[in-house]
PDB file of N, CA and C in Angstrom:
ATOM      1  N   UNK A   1     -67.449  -5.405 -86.435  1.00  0.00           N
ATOM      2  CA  UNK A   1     -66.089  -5.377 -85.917  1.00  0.00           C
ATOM      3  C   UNK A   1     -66.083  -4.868 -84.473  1.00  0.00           C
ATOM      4  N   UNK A   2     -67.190  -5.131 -83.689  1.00  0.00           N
ATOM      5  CA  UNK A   2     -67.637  -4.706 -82.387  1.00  0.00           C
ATOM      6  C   UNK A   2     -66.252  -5.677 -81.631  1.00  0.00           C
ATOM      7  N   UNK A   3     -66.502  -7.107 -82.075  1.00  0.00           N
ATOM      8  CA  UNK A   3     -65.480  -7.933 -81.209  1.00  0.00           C
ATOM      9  C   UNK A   3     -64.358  -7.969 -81.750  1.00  0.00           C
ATOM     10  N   UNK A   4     -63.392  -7.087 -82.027  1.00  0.00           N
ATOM     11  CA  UNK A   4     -61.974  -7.550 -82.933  1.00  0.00           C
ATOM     12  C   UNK A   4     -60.995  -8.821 -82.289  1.00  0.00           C
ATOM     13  N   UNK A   5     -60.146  -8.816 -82.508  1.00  0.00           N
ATOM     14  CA  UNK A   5     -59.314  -9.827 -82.552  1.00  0.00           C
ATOM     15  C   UNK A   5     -58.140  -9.099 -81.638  1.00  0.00           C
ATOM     16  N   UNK A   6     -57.661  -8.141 -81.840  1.00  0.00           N
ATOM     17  CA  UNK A   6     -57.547  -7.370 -80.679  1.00  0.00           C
ATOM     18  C   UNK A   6     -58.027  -6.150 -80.065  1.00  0.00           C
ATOM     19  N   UNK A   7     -57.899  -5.471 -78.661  1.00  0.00           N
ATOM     20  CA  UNK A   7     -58.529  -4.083 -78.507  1.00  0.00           C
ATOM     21  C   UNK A   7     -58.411  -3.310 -79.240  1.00  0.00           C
ATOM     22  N   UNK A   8     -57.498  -3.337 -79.464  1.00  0.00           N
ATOM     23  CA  UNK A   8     -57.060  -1.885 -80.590  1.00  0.00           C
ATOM     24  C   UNK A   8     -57.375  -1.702 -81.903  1.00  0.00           C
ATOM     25  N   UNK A   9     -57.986  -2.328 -82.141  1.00  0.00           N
ATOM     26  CA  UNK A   9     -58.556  -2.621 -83.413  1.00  0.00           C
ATOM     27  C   UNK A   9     -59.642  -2.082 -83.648  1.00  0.00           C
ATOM     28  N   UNK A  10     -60.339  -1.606 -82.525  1.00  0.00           N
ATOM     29  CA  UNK A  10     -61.715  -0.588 -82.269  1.00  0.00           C
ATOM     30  C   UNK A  10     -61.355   0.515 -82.511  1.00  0.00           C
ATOM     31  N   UNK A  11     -60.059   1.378 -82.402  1.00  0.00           N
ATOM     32  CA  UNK A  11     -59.371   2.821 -83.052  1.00  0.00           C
ATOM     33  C   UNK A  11     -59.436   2.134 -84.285  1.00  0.00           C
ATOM     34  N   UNK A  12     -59.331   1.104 -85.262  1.00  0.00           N
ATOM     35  CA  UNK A  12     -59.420   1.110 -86.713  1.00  0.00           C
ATOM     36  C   UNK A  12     -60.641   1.372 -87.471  1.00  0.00           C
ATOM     37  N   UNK A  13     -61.776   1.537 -86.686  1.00  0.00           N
ATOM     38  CA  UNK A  13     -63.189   1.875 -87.123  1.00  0.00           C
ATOM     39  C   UNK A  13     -63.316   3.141 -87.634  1.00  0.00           C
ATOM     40  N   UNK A  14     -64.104   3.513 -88.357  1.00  0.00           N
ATOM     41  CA  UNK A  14     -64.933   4.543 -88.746  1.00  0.00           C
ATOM     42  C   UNK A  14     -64.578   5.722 -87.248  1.00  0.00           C
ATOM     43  N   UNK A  15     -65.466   5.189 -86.485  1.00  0.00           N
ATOM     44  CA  UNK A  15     -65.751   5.669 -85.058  1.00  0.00           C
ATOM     45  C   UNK A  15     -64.489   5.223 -83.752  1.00  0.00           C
ATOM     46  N   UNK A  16     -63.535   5.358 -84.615  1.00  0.00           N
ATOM     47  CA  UNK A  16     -62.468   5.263 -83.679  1.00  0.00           C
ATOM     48  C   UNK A  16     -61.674   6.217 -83.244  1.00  0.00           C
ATOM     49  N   UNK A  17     -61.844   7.522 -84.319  1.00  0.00           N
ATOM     50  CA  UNK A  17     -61.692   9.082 -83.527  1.00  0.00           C
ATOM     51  C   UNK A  17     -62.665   9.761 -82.205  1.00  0.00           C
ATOM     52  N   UNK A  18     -63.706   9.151 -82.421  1.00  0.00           N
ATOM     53  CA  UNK A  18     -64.396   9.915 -81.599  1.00  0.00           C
ATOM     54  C   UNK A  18     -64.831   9.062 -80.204  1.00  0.00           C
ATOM     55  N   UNK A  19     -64.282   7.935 -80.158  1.00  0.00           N
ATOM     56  CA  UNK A  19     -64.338   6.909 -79.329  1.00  0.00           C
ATOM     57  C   UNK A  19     -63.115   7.363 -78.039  1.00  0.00           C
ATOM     58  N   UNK A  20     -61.835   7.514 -79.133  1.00  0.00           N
ATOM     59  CA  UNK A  20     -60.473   7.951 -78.159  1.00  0.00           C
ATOM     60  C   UNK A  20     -60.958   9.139 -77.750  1.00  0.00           C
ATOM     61  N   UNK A  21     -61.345  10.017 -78.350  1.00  0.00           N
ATOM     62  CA  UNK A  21     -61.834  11.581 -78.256  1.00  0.00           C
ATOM     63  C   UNK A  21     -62.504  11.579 -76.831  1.00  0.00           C
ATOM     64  N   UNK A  22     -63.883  10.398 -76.270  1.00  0.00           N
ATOM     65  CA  UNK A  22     -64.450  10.381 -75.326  1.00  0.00           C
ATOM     66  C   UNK A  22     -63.457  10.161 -74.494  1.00  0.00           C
ATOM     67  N   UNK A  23     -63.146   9.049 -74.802  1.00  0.00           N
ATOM     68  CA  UNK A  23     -61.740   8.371 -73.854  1.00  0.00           C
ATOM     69  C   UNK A  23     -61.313   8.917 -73.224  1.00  0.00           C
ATOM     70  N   UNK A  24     -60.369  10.152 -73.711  1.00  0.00           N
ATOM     71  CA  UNK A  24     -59.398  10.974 -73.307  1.00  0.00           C
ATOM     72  C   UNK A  24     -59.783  12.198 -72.693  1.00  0.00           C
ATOM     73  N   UNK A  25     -61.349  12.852 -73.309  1.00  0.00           N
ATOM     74  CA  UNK A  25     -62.482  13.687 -72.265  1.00  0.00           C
ATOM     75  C   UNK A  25     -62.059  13.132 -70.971  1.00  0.00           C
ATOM     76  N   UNK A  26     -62.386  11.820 -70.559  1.00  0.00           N
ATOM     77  CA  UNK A  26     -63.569  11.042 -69.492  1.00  0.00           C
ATOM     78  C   UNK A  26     -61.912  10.968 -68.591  1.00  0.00           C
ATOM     79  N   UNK A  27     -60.644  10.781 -69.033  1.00  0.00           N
ATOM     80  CA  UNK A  27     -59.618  10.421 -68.424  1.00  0.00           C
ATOM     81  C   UNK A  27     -59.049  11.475 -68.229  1.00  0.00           C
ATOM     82  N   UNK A  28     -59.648  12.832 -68.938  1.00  0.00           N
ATOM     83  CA  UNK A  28     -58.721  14.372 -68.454  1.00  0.00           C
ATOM     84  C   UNK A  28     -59.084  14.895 -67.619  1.00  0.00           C
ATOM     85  N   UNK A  29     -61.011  14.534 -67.017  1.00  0.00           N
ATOM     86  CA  UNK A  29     -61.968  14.864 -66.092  1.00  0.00           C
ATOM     87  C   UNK A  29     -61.504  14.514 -64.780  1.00  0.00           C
ATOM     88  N   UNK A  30     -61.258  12.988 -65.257  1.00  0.00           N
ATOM     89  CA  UNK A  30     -60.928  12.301 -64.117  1.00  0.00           C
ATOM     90  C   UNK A  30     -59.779  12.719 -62.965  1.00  0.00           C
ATOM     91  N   UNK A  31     -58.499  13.072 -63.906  1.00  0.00           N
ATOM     92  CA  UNK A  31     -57.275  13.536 -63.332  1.00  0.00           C
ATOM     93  C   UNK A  31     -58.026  14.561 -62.596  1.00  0.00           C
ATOM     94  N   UNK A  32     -58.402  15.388 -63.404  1.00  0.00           N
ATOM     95  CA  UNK A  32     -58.407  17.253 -62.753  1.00  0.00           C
ATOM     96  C   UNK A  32     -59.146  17.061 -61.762  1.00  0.00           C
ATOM     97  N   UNK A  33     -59.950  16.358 -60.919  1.00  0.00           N
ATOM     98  CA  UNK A  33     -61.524  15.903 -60.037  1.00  0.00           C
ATOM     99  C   UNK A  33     -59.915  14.883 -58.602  1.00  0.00           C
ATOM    100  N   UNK A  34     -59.352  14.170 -59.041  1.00  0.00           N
ATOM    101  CA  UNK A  34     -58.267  13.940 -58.164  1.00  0.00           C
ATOM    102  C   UNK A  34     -57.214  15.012 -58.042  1.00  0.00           C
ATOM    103  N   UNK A  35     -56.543  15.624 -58.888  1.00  0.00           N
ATOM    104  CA  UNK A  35     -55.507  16.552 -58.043  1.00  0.00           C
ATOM    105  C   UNK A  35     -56.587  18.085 -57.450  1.00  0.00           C
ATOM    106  N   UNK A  36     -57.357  18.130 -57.971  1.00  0.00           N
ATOM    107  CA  UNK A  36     -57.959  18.977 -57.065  1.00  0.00           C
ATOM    108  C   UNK A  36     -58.578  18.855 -55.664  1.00  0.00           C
ATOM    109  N   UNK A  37     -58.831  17.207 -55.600  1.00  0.00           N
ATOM    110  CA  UNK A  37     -59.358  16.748 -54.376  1.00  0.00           C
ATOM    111  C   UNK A  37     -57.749  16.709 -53.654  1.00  0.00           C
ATOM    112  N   UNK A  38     -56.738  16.288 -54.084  1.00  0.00           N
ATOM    113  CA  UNK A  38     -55.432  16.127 -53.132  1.00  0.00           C
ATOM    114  C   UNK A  38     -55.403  17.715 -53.007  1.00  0.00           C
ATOM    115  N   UNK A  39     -55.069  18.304 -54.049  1.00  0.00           N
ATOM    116  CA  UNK A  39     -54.880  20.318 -53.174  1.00  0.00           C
ATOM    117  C   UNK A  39     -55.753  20.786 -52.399  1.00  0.00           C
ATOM    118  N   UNK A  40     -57.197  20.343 -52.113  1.00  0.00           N
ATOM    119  CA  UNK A  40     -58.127  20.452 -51.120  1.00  0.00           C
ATOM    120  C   UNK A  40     -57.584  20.256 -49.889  1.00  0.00           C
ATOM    121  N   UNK A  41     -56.939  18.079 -49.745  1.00  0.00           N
ATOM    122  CA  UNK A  41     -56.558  17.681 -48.603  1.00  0.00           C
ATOM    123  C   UNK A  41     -55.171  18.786 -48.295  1.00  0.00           C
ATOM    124  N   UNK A  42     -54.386  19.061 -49.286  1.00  0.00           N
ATOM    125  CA  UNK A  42     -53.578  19.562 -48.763  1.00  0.00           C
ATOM    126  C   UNK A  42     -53.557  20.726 -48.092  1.00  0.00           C
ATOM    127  N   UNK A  43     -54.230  21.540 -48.592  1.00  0.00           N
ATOM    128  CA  UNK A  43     -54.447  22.857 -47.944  1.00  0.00           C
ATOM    129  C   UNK A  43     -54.974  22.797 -46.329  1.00  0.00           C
ATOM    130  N   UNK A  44     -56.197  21.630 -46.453  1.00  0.00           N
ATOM    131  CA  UNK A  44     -57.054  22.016 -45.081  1.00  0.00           C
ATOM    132  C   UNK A  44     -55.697  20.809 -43.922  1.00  0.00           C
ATOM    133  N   UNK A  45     -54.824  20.520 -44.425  1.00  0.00           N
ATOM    134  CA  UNK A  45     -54.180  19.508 -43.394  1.00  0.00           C
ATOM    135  C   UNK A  45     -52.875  21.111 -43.470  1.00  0.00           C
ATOM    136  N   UNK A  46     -52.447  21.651 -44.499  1.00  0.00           N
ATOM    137  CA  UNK A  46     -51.914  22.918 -43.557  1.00  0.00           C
ATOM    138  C   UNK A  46     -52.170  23.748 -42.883  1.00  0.00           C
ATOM    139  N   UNK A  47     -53.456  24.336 -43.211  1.00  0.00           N
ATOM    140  CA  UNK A  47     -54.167  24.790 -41.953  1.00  0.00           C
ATOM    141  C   UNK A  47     -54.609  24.399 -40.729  1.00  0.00           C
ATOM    142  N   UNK A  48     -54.357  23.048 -40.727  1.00  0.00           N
ATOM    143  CA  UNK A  48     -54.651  22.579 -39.426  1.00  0.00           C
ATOM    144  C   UNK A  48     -53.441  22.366 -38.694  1.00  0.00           C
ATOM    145  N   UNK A  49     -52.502  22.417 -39.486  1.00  0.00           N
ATOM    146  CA  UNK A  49     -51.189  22.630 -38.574  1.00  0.00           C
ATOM    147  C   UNK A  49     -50.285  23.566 -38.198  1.00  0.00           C
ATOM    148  N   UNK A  50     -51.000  24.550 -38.988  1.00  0.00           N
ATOM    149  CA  UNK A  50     -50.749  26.251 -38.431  1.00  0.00           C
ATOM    150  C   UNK A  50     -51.226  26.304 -37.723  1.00  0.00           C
ATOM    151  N   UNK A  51     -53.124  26.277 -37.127  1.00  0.00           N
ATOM    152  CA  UNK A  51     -53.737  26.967 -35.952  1.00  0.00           C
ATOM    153  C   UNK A  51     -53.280  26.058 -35.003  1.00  0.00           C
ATOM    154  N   UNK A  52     -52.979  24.183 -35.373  1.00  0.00           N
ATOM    155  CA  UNK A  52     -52.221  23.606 -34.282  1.00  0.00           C
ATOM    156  C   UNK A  52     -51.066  24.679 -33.157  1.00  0.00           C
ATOM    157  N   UNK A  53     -50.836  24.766 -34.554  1.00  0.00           N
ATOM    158  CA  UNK A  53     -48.855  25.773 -33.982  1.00  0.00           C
ATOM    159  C   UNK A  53     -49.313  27.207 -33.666  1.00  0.00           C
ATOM    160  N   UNK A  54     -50.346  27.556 -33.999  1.00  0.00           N
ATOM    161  CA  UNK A  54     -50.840  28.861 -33.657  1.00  0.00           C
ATOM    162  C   UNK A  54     -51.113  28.723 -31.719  1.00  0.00           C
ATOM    163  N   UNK A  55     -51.759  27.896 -32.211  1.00  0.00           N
ATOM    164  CA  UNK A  55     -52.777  27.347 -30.300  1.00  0.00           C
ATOM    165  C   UNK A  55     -52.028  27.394 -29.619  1.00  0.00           C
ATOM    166  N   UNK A  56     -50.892  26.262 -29.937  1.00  0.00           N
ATOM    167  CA  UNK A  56     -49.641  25.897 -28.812  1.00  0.00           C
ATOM    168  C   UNK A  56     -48.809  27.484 -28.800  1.00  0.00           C
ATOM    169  N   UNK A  57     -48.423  28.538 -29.488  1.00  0.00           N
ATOM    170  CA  UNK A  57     -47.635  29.025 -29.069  1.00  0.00           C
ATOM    171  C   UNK A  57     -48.609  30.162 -28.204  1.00  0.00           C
ATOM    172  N   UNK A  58     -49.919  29.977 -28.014  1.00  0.00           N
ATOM    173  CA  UNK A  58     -50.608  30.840 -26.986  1.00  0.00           C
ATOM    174  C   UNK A  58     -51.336  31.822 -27.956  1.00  0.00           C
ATOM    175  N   UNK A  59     -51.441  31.500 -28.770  1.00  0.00           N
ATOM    176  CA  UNK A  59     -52.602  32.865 -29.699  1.00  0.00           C
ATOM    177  C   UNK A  59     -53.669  32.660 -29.256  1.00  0.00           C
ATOM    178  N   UNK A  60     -54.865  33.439 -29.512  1.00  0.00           N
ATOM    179  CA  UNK A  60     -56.458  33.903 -28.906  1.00  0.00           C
ATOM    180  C   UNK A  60     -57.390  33.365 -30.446  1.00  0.00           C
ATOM    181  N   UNK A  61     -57.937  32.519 -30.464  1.00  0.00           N
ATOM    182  CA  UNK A  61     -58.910  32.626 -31.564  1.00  0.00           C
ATOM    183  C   UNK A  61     -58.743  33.616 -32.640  1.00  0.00           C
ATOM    184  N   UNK A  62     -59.396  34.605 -32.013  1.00  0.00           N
ATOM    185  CA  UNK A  62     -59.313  35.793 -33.139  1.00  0.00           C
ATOM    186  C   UNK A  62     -57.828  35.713 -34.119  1.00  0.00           C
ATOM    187  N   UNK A  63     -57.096  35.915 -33.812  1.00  0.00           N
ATOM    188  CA  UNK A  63     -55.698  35.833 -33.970  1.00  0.00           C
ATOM    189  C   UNK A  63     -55.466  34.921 -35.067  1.00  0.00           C
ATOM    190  N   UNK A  64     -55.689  33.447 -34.586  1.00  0.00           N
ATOM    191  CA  UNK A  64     -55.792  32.200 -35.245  1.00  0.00           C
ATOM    192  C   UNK A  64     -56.354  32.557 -36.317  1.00  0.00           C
ATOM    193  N   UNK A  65     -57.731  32.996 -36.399  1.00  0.00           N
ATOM    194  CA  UNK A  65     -58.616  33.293 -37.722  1.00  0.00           C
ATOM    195  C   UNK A  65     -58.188  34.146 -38.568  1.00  0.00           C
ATOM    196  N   UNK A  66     -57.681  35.471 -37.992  1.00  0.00           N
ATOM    197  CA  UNK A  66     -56.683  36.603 -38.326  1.00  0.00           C
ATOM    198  C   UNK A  66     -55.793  36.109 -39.681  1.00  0.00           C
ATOM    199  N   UNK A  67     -54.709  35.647 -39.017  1.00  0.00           N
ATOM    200  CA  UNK A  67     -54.118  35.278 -39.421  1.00  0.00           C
ATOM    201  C   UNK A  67     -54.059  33.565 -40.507  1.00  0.00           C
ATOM    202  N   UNK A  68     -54.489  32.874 -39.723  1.00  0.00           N
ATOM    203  CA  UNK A  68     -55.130  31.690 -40.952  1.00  0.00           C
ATOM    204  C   UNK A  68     -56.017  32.912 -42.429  1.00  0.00           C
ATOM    205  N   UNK A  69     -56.982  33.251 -42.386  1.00  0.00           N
ATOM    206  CA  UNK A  69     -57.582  34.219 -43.501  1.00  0.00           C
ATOM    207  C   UNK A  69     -56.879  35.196 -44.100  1.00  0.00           C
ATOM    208  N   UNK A  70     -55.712  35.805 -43.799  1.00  0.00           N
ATOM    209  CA  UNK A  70     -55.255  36.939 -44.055  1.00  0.00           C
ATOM    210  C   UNK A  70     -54.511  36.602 -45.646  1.00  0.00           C
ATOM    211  N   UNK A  71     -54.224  35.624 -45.737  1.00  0.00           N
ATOM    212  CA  UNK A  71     -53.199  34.864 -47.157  1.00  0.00           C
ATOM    213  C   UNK A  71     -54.337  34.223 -48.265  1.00  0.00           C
ATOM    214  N   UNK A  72     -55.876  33.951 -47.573  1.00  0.00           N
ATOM    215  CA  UNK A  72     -56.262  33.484 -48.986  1.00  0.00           C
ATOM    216  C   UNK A  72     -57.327  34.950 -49.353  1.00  0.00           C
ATOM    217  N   UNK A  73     -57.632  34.638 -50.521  1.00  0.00           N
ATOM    218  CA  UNK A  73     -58.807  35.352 -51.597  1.00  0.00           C
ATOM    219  C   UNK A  73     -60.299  35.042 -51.115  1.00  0.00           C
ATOM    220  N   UNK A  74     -60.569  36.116 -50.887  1.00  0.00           N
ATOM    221  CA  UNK A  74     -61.592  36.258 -50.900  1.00  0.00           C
ATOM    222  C   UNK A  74     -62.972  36.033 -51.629  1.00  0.00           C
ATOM    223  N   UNK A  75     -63.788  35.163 -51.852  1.00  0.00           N
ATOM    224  CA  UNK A  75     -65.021  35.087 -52.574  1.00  0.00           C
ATOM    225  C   UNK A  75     -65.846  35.876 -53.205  1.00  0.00           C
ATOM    226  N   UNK A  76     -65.503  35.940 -54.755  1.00  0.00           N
ATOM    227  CA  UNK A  76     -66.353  37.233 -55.497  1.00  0.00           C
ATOM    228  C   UNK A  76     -67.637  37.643 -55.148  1.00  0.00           C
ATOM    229  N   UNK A  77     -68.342  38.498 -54.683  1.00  0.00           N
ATOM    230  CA  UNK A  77     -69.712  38.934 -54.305  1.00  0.00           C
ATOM    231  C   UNK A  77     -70.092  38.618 -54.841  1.00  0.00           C
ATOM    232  N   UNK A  78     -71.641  38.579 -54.389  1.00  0.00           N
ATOM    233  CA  UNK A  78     -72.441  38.370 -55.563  1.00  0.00           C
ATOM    234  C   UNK A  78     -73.136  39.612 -56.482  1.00  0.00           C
ATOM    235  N   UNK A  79     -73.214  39.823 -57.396  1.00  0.00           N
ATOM    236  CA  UNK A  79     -73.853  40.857 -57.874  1.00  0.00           C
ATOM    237  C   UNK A  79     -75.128  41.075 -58.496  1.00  0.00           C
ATOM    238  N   UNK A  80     -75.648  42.227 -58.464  1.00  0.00           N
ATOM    239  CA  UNK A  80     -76.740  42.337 -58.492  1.00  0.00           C
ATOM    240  C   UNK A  80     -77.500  42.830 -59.556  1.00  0.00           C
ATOM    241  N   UNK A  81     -78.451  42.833 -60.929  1.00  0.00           N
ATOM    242  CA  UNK A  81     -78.773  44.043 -61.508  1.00  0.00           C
ATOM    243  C   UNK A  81     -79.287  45.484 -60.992  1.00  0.00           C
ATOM    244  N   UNK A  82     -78.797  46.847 -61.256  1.00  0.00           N
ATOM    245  CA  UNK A  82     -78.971  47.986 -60.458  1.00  0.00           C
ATOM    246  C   UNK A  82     -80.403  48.190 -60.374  1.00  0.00           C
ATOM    247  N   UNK A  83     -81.727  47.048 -61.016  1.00  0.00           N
ATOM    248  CA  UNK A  83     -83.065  47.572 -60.661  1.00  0.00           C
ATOM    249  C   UNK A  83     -83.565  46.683 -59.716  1.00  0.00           C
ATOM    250  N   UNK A  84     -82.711  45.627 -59.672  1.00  0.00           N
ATOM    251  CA  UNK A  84     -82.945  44.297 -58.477  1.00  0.00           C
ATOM    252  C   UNK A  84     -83.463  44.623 -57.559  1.00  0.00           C
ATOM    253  N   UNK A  85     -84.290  44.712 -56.505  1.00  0.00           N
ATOM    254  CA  UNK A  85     -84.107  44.988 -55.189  1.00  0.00           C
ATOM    255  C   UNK A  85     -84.558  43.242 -54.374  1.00  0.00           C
ATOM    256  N   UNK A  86     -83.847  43.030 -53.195  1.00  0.00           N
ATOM    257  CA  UNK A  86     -84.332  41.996 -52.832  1.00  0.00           C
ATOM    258  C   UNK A  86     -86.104  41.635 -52.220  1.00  0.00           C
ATOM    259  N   UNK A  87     -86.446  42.417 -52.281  1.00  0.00           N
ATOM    260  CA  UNK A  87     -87.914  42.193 -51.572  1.00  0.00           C
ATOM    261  C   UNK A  87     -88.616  42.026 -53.309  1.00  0.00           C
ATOM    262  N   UNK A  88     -88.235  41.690 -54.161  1.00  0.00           N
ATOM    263  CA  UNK A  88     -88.645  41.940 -55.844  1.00  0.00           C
ATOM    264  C   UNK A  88     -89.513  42.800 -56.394  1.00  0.00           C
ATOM    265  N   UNK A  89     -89.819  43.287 -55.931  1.00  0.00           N
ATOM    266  CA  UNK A  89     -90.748  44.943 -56.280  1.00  0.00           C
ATOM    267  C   UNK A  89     -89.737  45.742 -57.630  1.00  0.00           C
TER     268      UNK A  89
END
């Protein structure tokens, strides 16, 4: 019953739970991999139109960076075990 008579007729199989099951994996991946790529574009196209508007109203680099960084989170350290040392001794 590989070729049915119609598509849907492949959910009437045995293996038609775990078929949609992939399905709906492979199509929930998919979404989350696009709106995370659009909140990417979005973010780095507002930041580029803050330090735009930053530049033009006469700010100094520093400033720009200052202030662009001051609103996001910071990147968890990395941590270490307390017998770690980096030279590995």
């Amino acid at each position: 019953m590989i070729f049915a008579e119609f598509p849907w007729q492949v959910f009437m199989t045995p293996f038609g739970i775990p078929i949609a099951a992939i399905m709906g994996a492979l199509i929930w991946q998919i979404v989350v991999a696009i709106s995370e790529a659009i909140t990417k574009v979005m973010c780095n196209r507002n930041d580029t139109e803050l330090k735009l508007d930053l530049s033009a109203r006469g700010f100094t680099a520093d400033e720009i960076v200052r202030t662009v960084e001051c609103g996001r989170e910071l990147p968890p350290k990395a941590t270490t075990h307390p017998g770690f040392s980096a030279r590995g001794v």
